[in-house]
C-alpha atoms as a PDB file:
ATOM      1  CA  UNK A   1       4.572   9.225 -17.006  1.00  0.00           C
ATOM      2  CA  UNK A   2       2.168  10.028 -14.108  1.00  0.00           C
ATOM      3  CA  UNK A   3       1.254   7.290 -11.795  1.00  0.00           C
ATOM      4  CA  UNK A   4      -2.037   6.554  -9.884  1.00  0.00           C
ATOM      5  CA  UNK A   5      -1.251   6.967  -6.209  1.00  0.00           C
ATOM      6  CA  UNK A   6      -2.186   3.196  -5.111  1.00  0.00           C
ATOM      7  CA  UNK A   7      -2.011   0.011  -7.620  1.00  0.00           C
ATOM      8  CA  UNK A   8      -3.621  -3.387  -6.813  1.00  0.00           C
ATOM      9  CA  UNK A   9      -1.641  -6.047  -7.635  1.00  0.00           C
ATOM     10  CA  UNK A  10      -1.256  -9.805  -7.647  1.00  0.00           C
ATOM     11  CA  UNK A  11       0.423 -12.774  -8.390  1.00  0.00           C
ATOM     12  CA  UNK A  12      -0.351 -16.587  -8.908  1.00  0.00           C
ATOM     13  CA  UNK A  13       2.646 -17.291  -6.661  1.00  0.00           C
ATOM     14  CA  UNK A  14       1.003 -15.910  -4.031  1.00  0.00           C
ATOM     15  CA  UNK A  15      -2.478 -16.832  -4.377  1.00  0.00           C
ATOM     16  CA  UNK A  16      -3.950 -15.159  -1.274  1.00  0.00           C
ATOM     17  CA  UNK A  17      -2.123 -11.954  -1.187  1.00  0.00           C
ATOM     18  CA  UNK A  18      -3.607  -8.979  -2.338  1.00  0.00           C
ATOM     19  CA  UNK A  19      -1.048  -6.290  -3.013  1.00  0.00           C
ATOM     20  CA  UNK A  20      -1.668  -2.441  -3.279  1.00  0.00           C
ATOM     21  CA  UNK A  21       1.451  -0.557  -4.010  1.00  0.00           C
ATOM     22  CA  UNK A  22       1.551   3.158  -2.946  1.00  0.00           C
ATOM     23  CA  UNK A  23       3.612   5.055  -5.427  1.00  0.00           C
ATOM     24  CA  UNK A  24       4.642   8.179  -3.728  1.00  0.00           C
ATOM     25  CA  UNK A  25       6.847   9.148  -1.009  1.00  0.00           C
ATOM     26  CA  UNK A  26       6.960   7.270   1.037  1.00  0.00           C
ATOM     27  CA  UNK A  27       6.675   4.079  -1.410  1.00  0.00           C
ATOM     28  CA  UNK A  28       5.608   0.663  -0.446  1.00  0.00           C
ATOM     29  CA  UNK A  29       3.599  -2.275  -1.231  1.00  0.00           C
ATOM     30  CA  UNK A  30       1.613  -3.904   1.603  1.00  0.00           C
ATOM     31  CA  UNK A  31      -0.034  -7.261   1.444  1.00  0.00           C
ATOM     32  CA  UNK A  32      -3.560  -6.687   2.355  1.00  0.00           C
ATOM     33  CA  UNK A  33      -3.204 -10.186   3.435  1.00  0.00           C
ATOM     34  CA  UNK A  34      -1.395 -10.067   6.894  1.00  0.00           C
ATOM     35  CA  UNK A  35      -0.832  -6.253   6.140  1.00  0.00           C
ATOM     36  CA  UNK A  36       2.855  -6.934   5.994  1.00  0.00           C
ATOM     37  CA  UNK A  37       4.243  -3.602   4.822  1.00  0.00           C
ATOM     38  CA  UNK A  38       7.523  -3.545   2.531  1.00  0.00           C
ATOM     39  CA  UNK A  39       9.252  -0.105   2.533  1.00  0.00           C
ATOM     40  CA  UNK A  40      11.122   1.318  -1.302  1.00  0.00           C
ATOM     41  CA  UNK A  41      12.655   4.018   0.706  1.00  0.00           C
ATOM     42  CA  UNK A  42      15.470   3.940   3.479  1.00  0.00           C
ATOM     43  CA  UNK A  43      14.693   6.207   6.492  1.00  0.00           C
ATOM     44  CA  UNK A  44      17.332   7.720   8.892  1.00  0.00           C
ATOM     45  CA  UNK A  45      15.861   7.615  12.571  1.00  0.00           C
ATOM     46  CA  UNK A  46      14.724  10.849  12.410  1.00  0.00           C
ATOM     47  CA  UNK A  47      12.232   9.890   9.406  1.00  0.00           C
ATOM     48  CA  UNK A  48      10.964   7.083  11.558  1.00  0.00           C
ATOM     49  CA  UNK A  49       9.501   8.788  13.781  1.00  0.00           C
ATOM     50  CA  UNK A  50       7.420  10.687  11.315  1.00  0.00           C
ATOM     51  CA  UNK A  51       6.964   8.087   9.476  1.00  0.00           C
ATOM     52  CA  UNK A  52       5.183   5.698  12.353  1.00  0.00           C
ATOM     53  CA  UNK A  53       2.531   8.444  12.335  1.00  0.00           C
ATOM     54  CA  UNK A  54       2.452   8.516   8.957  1.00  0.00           C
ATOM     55  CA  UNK A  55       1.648   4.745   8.402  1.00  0.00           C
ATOM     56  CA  UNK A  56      -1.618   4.156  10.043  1.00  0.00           C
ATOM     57  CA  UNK A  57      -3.325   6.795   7.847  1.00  0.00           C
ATOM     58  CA  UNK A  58      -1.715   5.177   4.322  1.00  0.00           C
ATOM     59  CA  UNK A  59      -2.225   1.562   5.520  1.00  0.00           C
ATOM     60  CA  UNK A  60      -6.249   2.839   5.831  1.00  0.00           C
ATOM     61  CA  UNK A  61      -6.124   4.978   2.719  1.00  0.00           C
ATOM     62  CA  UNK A  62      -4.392   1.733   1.002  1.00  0.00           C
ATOM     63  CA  UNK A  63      -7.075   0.056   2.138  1.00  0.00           C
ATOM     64  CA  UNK A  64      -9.760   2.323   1.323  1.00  0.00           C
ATOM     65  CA  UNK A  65      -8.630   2.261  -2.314  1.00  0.00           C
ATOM     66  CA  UNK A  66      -8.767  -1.518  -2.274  1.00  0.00           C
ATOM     67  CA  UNK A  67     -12.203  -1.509  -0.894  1.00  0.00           C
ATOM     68  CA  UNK A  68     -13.849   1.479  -3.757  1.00  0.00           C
ATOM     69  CA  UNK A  69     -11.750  -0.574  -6.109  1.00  0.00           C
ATOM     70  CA  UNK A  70     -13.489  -3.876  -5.690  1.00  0.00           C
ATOM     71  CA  UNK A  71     -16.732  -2.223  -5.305  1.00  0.00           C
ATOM     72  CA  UNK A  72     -16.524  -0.688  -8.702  1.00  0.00           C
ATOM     73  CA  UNK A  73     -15.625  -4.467 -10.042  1.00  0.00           C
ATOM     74  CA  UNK A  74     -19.501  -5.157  -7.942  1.00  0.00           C
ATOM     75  CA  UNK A  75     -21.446  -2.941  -9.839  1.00  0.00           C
END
């Protein structure tokens, strides 16, 4: 099965929390919330490094998809 990059998602136990998951490497889910970010993947320390660089740009394109997403909904 092929997967969408990002997937909103939600849940009435958390009632505020919007969720986009980010399906490839490197996976997460981040509550658009608080942008709390939960990793899938475990990272040695060399991968963090990379990876801090890394996260600003998906935490915007997360975001980015969250924002055409509900637009579309707008229309």
């Amino acid at each position: 099965m092929e997967l969408p990059k990002f997937i909103l998602g939600d849940n009435t136990d958390f009632p505020n929390a919007i969720f986009v998951v980010h399906t490839e490497y490197p996976r997460f889910i981040i509550n658009l919330e608080n942008d709390e970010v939960d990793w899938f993947e475990e990272f040695s320390k060399e991968d963090e490094k990379d990876l801090e660089e890394e996260t600003e740009d998906l935490i915007a394109a997360a975001t980015n998809f969250y924002d055409r997403e509900v637009s579309r909904y707008e229309e």
